[in-house]
C-alpha atoms as a PDB file:
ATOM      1  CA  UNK A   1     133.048  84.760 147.343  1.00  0.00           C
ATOM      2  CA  UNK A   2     130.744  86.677 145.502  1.00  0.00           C
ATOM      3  CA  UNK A   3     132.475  89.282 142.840  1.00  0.00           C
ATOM      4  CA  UNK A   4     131.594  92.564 142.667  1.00  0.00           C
ATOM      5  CA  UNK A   5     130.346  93.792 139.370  1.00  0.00           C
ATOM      6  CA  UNK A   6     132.635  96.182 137.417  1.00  0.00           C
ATOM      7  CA  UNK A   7     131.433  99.321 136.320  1.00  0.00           C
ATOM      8  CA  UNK A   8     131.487 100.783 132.475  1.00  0.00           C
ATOM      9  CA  UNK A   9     133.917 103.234 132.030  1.00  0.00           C
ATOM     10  CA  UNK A  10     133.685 105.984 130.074  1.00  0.00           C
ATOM     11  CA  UNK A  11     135.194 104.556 126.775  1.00  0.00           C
ATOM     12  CA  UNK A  12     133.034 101.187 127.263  1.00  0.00           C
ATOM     13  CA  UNK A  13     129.792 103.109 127.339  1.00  0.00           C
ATOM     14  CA  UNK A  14     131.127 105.270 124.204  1.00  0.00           C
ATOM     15  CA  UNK A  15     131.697 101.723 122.108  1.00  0.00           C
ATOM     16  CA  UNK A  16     128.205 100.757 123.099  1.00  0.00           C
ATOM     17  CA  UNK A  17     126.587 104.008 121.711  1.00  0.00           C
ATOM     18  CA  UNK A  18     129.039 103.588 118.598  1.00  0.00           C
ATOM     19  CA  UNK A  19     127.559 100.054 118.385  1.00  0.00           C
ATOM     20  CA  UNK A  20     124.024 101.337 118.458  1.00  0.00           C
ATOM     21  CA  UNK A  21     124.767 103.407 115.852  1.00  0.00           C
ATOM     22  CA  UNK A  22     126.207 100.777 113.538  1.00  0.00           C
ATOM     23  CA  UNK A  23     123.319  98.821 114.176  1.00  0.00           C
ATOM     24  CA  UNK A  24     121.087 101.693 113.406  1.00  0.00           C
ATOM     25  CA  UNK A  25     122.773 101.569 110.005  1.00  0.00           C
ATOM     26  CA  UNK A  26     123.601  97.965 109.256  1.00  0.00           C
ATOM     27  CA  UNK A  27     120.350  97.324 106.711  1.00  0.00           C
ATOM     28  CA  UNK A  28     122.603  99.978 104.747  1.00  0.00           C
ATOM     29  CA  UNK A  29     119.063 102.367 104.732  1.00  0.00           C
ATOM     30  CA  UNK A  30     119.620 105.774 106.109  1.00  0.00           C
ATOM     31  CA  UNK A  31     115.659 106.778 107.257  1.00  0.00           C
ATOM     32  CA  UNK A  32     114.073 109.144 108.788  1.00  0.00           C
ATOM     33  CA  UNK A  33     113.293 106.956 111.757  1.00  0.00           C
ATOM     34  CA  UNK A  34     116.828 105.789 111.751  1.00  0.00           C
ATOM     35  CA  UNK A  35     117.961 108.961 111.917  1.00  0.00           C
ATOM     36  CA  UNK A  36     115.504 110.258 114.662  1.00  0.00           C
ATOM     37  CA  UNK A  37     116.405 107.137 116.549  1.00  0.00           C
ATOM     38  CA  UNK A  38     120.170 107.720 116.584  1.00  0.00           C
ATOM     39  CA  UNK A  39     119.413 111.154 117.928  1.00  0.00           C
ATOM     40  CA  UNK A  40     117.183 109.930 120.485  1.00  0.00           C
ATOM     41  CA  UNK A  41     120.164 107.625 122.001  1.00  0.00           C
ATOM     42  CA  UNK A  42     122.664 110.568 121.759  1.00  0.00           C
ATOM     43  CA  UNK A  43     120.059 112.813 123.755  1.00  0.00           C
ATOM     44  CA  UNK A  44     119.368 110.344 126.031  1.00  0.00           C
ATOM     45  CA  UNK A  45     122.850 109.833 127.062  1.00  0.00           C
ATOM     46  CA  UNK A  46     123.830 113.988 127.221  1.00  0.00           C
ATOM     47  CA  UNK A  47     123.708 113.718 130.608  1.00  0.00           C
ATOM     48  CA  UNK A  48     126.042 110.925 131.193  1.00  0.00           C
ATOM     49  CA  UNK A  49     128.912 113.584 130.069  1.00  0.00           C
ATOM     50  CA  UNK A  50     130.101 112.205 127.474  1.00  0.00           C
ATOM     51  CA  UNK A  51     130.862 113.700 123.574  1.00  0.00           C
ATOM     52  CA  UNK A  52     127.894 111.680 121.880  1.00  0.00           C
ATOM     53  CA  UNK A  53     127.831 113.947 118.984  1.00  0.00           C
ATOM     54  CA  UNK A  54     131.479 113.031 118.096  1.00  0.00           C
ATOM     55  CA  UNK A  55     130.356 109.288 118.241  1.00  0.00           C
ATOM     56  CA  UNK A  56     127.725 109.807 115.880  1.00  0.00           C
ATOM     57  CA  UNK A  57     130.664 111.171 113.910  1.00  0.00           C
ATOM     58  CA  UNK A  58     133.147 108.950 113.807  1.00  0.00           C
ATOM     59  CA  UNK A  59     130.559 106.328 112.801  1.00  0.00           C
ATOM     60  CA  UNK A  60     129.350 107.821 109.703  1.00  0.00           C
ATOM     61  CA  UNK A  61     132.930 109.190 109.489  1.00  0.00           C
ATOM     62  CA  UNK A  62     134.378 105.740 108.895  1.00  0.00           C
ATOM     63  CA  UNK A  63     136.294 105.727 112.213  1.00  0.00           C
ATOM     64  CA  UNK A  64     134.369 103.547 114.507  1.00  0.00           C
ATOM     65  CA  UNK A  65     134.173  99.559 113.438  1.00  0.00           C
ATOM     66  CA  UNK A  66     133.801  96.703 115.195  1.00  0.00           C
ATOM     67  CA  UNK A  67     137.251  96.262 115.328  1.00  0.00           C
ATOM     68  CA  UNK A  68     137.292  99.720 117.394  1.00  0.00           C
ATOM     69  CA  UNK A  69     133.849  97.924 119.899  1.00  0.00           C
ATOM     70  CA  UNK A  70     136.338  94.837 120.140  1.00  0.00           C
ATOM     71  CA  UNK A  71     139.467  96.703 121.403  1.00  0.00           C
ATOM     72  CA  UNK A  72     137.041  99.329 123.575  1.00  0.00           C
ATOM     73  CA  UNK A  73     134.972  96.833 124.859  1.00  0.00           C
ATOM     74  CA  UNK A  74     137.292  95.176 127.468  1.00  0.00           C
ATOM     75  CA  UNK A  75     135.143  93.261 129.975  1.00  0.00           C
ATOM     76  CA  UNK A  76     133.064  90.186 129.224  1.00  0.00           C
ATOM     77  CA  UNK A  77     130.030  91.692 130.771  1.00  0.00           C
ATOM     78  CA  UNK A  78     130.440  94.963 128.713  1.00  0.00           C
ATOM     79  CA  UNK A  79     130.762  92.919 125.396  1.00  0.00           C
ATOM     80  CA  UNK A  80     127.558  91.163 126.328  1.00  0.00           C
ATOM     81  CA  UNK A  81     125.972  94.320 126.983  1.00  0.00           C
ATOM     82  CA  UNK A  82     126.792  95.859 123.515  1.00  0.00           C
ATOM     83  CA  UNK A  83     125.913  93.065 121.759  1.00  0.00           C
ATOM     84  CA  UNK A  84     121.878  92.849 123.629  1.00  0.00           C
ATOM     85  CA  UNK A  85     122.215  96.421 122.711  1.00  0.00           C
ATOM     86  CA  UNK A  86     123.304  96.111 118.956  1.00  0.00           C
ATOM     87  CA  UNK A  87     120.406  93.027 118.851  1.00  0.00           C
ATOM     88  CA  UNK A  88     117.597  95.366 120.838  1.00  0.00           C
ATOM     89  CA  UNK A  89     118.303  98.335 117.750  1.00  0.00           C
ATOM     90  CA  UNK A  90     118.230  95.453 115.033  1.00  0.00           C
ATOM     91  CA  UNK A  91     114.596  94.338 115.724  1.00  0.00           C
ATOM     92  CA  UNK A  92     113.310  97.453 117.168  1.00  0.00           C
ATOM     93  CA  UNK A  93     111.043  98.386 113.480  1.00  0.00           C
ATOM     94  CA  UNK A  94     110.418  94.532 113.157  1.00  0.00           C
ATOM     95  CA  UNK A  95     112.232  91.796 112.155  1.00  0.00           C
ATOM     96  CA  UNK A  96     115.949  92.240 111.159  1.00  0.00           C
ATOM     97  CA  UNK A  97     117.026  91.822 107.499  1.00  0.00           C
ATOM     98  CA  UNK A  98     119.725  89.789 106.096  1.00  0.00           C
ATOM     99  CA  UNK A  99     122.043  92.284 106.415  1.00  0.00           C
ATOM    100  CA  UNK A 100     121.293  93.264 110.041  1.00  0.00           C
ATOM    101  CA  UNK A 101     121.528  89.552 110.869  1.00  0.00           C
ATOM    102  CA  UNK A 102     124.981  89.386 108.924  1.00  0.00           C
ATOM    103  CA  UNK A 103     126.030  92.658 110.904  1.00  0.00           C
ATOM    104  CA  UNK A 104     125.356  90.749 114.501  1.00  0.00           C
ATOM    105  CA  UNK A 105     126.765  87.440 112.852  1.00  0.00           C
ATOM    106  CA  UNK A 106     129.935  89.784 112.278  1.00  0.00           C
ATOM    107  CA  UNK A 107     129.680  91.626 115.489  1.00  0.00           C
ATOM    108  CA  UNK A 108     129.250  88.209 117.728  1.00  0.00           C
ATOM    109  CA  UNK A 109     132.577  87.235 115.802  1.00  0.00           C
ATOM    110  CA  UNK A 110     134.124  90.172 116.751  1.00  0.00           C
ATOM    111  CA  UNK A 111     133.208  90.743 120.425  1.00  0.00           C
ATOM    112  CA  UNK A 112     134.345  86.559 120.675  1.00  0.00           C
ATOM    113  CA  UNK A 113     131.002  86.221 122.486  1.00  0.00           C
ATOM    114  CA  UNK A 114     129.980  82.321 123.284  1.00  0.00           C
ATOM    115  CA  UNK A 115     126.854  81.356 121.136  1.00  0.00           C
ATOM    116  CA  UNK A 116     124.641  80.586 123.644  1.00  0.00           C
ATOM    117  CA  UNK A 117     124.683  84.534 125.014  1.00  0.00           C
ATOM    118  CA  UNK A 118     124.176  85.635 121.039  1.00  0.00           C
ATOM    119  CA  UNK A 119     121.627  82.657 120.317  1.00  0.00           C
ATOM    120  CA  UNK A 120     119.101  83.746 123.410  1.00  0.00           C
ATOM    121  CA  UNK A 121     119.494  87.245 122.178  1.00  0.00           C
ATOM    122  CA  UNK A 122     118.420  86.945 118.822  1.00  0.00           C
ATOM    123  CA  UNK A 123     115.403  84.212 119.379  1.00  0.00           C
ATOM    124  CA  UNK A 124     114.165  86.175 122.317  1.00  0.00           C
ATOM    125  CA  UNK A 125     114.472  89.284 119.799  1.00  0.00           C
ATOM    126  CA  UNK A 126     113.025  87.874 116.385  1.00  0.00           C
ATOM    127  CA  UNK A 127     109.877  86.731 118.719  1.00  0.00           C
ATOM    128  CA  UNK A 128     109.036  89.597 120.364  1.00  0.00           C
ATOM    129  CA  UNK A 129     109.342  91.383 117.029  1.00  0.00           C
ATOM    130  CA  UNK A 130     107.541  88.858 114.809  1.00  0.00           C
ATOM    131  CA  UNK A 131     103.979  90.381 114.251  1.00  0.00           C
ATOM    132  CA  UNK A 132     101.677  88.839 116.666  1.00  0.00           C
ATOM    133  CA  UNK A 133      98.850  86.345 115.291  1.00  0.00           C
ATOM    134  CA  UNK A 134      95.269  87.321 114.871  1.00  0.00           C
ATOM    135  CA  UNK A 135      93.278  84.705 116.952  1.00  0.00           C
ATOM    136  CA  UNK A 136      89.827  84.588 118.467  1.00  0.00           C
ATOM    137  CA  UNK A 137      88.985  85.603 121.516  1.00  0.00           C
ATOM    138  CA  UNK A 138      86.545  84.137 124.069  1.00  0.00           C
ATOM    139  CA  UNK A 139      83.022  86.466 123.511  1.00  0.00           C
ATOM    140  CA  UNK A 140      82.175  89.109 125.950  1.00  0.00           C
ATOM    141  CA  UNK A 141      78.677  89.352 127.375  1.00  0.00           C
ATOM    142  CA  UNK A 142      76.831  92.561 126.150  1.00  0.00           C
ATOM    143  CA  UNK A 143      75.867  92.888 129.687  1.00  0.00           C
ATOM    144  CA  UNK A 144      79.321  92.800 131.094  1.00  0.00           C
ATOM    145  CA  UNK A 145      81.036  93.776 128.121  1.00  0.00           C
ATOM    146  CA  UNK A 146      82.311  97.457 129.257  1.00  0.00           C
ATOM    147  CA  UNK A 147      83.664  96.383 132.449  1.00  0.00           C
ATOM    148  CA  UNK A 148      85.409  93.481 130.972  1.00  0.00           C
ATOM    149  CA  UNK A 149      87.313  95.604 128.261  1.00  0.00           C
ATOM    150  CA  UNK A 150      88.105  98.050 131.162  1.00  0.00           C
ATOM    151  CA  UNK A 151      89.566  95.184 133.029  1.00  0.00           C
ATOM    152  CA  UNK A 152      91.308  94.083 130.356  1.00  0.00           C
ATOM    153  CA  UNK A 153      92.844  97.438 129.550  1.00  0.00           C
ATOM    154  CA  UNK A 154      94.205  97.804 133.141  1.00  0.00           C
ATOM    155  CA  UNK A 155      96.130  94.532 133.251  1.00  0.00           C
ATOM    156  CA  UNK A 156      97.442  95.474 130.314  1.00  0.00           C
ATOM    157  CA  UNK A 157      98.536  98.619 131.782  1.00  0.00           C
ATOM    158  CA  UNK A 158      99.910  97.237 134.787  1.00  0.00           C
ATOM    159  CA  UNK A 159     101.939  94.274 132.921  1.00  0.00           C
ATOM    160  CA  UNK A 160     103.396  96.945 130.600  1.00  0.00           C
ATOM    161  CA  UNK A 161     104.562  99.290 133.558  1.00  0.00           C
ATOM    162  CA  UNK A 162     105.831  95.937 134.714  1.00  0.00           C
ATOM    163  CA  UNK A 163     107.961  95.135 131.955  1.00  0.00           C
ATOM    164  CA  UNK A 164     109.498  98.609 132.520  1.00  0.00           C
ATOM    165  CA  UNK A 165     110.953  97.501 135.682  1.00  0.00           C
ATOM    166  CA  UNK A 166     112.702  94.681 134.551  1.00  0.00           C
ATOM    167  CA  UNK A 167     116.198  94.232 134.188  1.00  0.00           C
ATOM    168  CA  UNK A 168     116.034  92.557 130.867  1.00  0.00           C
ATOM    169  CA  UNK A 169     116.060  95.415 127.529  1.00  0.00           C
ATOM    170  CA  UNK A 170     114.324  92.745 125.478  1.00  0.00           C
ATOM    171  CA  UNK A 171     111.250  92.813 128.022  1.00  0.00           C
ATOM    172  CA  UNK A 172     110.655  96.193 126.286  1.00  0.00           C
ATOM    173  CA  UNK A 173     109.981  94.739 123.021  1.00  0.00           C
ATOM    174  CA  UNK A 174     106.885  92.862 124.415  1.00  0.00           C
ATOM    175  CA  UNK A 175     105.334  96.197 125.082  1.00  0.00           C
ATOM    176  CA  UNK A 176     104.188  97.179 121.555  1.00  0.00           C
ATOM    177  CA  UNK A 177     103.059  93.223 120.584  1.00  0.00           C
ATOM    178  CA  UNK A 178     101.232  93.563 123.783  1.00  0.00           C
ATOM    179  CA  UNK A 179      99.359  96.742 122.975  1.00  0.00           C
ATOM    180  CA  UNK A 180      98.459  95.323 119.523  1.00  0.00           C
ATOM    181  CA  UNK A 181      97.127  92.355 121.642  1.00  0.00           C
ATOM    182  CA  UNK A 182      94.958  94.516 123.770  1.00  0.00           C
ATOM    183  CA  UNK A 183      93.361  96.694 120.565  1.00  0.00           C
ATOM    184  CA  UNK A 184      93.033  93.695 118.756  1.00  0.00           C
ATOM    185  CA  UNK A 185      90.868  92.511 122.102  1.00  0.00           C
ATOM    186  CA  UNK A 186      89.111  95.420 121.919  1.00  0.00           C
ATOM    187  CA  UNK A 187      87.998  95.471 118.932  1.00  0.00           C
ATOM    188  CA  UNK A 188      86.860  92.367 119.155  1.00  0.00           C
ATOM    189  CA  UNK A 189      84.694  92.689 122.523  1.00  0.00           C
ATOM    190  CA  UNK A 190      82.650  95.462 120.309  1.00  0.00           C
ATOM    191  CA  UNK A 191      81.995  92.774 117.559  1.00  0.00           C
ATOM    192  CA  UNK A 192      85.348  93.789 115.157  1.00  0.00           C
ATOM    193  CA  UNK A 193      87.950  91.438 113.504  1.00  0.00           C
ATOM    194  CA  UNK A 194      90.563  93.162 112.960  1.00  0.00           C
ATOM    195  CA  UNK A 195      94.026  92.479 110.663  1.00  0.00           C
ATOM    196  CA  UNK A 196      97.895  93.664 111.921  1.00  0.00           C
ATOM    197  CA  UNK A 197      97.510  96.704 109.263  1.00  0.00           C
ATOM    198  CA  UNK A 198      94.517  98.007 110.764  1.00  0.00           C
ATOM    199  CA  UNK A 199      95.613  97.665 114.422  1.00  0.00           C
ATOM    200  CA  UNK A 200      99.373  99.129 113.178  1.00  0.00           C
ATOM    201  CA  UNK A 201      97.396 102.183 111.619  1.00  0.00           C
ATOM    202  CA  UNK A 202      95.599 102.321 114.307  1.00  0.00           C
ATOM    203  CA  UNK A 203      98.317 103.233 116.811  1.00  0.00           C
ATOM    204  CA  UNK A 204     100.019 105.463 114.508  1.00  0.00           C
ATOM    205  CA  UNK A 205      96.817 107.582 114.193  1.00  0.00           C
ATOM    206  CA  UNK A 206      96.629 108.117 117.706  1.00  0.00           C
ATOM    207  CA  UNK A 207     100.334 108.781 117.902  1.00  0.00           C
ATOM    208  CA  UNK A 208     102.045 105.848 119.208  1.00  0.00           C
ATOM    209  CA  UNK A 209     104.899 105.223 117.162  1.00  0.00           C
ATOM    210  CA  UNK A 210     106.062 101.815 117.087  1.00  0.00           C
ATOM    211  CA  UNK A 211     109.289 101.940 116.466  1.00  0.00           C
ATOM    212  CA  UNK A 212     109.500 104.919 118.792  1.00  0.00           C
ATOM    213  CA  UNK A 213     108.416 103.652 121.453  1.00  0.00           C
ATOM    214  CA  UNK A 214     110.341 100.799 121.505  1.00  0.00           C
ATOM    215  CA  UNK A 215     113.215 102.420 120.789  1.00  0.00           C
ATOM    216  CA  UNK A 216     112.528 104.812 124.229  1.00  0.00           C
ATOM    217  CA  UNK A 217     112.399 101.437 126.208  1.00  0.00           C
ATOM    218  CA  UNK A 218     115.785 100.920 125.562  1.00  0.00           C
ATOM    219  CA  UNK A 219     117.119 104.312 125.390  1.00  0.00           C
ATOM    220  CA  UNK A 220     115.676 104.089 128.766  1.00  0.00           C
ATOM    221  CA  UNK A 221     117.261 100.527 129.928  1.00  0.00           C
ATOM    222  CA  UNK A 222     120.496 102.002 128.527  1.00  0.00           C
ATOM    223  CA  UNK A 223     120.393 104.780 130.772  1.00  0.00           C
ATOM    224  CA  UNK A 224     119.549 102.875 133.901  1.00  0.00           C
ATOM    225  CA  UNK A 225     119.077  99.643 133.784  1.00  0.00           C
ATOM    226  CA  UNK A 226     122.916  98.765 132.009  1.00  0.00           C
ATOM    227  CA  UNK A 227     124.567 100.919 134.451  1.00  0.00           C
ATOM    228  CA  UNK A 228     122.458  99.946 137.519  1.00  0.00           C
ATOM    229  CA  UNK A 229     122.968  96.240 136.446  1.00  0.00           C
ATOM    230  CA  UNK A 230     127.343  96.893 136.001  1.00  0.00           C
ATOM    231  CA  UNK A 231     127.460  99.316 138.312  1.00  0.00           C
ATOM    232  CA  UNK A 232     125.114  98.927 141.236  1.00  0.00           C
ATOM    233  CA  UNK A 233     123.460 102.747 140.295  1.00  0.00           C
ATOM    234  CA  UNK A 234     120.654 102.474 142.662  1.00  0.00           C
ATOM    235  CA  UNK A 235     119.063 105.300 142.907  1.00  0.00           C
ATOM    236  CA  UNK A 236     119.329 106.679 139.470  1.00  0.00           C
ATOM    237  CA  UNK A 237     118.184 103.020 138.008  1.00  0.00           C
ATOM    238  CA  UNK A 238     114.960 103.558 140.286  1.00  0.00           C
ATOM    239  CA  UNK A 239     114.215 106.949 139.208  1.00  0.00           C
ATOM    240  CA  UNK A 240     114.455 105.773 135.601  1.00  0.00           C
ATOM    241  CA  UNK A 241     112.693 102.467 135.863  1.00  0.00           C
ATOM    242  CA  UNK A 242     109.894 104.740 137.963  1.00  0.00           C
ATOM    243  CA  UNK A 243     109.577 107.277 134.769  1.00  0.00           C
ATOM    244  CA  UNK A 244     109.337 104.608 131.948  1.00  0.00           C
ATOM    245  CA  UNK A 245     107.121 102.288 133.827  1.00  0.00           C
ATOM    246  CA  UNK A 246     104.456 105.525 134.460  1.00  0.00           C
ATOM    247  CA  UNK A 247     104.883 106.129 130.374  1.00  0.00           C
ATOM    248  CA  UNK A 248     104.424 102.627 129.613  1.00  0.00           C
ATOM    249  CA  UNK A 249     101.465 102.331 132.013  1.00  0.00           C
ATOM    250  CA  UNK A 250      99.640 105.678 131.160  1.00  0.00           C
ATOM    251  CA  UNK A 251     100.538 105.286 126.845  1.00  0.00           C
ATOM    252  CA  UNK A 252      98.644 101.465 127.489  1.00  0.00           C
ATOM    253  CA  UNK A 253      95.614 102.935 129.257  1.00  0.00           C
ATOM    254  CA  UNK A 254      95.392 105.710 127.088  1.00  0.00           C
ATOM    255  CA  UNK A 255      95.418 103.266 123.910  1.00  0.00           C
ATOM    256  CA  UNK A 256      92.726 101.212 125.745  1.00  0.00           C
ATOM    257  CA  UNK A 257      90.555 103.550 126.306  1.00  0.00           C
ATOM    258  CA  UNK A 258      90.478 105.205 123.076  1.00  0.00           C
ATOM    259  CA  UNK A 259      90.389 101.783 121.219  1.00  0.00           C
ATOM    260  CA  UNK A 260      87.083 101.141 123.718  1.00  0.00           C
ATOM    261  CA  UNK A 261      85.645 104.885 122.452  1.00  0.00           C
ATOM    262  CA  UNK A 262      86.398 104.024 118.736  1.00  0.00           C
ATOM    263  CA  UNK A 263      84.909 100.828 118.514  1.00  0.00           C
ATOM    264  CA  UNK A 264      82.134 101.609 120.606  1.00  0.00           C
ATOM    265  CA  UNK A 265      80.821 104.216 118.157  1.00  0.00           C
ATOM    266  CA  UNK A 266      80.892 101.471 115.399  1.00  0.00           C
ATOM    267  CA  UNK A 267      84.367 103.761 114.246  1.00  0.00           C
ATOM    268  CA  UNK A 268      82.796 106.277 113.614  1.00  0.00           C
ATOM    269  CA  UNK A 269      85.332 109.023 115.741  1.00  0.00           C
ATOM    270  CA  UNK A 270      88.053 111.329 113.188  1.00  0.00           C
ATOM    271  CA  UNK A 271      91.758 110.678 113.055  1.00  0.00           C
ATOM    272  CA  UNK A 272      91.560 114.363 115.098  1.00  0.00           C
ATOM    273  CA  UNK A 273      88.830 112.829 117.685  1.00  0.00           C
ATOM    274  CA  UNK A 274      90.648 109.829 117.999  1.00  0.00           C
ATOM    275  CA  UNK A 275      94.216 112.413 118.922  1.00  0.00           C
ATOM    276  CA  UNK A 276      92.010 114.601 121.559  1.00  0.00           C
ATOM    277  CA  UNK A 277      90.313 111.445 123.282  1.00  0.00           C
ATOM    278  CA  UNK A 278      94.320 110.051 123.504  1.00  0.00           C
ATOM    279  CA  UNK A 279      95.869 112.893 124.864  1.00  0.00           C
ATOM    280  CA  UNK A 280      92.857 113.194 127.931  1.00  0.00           C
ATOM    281  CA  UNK A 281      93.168 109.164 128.547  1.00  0.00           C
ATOM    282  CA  UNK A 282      97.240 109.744 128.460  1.00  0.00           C
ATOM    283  CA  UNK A 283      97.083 112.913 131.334  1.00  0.00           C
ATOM    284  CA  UNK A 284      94.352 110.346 132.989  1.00  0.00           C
ATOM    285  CA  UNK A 285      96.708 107.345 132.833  1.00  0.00           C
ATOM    286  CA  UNK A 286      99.393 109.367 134.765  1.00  0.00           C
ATOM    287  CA  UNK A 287      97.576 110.673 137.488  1.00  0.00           C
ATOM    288  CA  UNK A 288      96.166 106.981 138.259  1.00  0.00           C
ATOM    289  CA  UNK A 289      99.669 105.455 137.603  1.00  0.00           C
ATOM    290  CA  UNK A 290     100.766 106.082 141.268  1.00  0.00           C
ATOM    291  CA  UNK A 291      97.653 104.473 142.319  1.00  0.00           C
ATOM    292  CA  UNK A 292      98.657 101.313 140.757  1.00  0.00           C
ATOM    293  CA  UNK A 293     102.407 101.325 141.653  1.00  0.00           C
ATOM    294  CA  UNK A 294     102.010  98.352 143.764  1.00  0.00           C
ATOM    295  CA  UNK A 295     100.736  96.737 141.248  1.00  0.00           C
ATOM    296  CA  UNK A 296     103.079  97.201 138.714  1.00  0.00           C
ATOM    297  CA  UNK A 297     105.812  96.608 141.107  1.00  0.00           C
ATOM    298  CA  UNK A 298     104.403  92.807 141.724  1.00  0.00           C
ATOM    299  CA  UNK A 299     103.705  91.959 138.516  1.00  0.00           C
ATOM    300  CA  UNK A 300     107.137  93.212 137.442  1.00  0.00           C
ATOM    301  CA  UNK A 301     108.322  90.180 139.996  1.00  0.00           C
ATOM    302  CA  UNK A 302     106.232  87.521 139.037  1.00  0.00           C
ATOM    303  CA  UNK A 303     106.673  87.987 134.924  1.00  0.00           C
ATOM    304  CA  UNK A 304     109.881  85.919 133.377  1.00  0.00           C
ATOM    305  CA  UNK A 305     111.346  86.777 129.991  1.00  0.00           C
ATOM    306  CA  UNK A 306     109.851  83.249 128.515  1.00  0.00           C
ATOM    307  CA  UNK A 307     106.428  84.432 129.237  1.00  0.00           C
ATOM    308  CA  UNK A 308     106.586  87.199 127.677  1.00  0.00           C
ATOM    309  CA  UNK A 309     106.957  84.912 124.075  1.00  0.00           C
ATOM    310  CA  UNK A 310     103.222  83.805 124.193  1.00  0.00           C
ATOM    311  CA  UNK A 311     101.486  86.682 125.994  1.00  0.00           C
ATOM    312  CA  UNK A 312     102.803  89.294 122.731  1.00  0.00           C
ATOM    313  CA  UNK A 313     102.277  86.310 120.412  1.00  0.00           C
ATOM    314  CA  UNK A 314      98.716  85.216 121.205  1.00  0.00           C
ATOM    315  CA  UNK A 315      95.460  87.282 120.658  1.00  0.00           C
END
């Protein structure tokens, strides 16, 4: 007989935030992207009704440990949950330090979670975070050279909008290894070899935010793809999967494209060109993302978590 998932309660989904929260601040670092991230989880979860503000508190108040996740956290499948969670906010800006890893060390102790669950978490994680390596690509023929790179930025949209979909919150940390990837392909289709700095300043010109991004792929899997997963929230899950898959698929394209303009011109574009040209290939990305929903929606089936290891780690 098949068991019917339980749903979070109310004071399970309030640990988990806490436990993001600790996370945020386990490197002992206070920054302004910590901060902006914590913010960005208590926004997200406004809606949900519950006091997120006052969790926020009691962390940096001294009144929410892991003792307090342990005692709140009262099914297994919740405890598993806030741990991915706690691991997902770890590795989000890279990989984690010694004191993040002692933090999920403590908090596996804590939540009495078997090693294997912990283990896969933290591989999976330290992976799809590790910087991905600069290797050659096959040559492009000048002749075929622009359609290639546009073909190559579209299943890189498409595989991103996929990951979106998934059920797993580390599929989101593929994303911004696999937009690297597909600059760094770029780059090199117009006769560029380019290093992780240059590709990571790259993005942040345009105004994708690394961390940021990430860290609204799980914000986002929090929101529906936890509570569709424990709960069986249909129709809100496909709503939300449906709104980050069109971000991830339109930022991607966008990206693309403006990597193609850029090193087209030989770089020769402004940090402010660069902006415009982004924000007219991001408005173009959504208005073709229904086009490509089908798409999206297959490749989301056919892509396993294990793949996801070589296709952000390989150039």
């Amino acid at each position: 007989m098949e068991i019917e998932p339980l749903p979070l309660n109310q004071q399970e989904h309030r640990a988990i935030i806490g436990l993001c929260v600790l996370a945020a601040f386990a490197d002992g670092t206070q920054s302004e992207v910590e901060r902006a991230r914590i913010q960005q989880i208590v926004h997200g979860f406004a809606e949900e009704g519950l006091d997120l503000a006052s969790v926020y508190q009691d962390v940096l108040g001294g009144k929410f440990s892991l003792a307090t996740a342990a005692t709140e956290l009262q099914t297994p499948p919740a405890r598993a949950l806030g741990y991915e969670m706690a691991v997902c906010v770890c590795y989000a800006d890279g990989a984690a330090t010694d004191s993040e890893k002692k933090f999920l060390d403590d908090l596996h102790q804590a939540l009495h979670l078997e090693s294997s669950i912990t283990d896969n978490h933290q591989q999976t994680a330290q992976a799809l975070a590790a910087p991905p390596p600069i290797l050659a690509a096959p040559p492009m023929l000048d002749q075929n050279r622009e359609a290639e790179v546009d073909k190559l930025i579209m299943n890189a949209a498409i595989l991103n909008g996929a990951l979106e979909m998934m059920p797993h919150t580390l599929a989101t940390m593929a994303i911004v290894p696999l937009q690297m990837r597909m600059v760094y392909r770029v780059g090199h289709a117009y006769g560029f070899e380019l290093d992780r700095g240059h590709i990571k300043d790259f993005l942040a010109t345009v105004g994708v935010g690394l961390t940021s991004q990430v860290f609204e792929g799980f914000t986002r899997q929090l929101l529906g793809g936890f509570a569709r997963r424990l709960a069986g929230g249909l129709v809100g899950g496909l709503v939300r999967e449906a709104t980050g898959s069109a971000v991830a698929f339109a930022s991607t394209y966008a990206l693309g494209q403006v990597a193609k303009k850029y090193y087209a011109s030989g770089r020769t574009l402004t940090a402010a060109q660069l902006k415009d040209v982004f924000s007219t290939m991001l408005q173009n990305g959504r208005s073709m993302q229904s086009r490509y929903s089908g798409d999206i929606l297959q490749r989301s089936r056919q892509v396993n978590l294990s793949e996801l290891l070589p296709l952000a780690g390989q150039q």
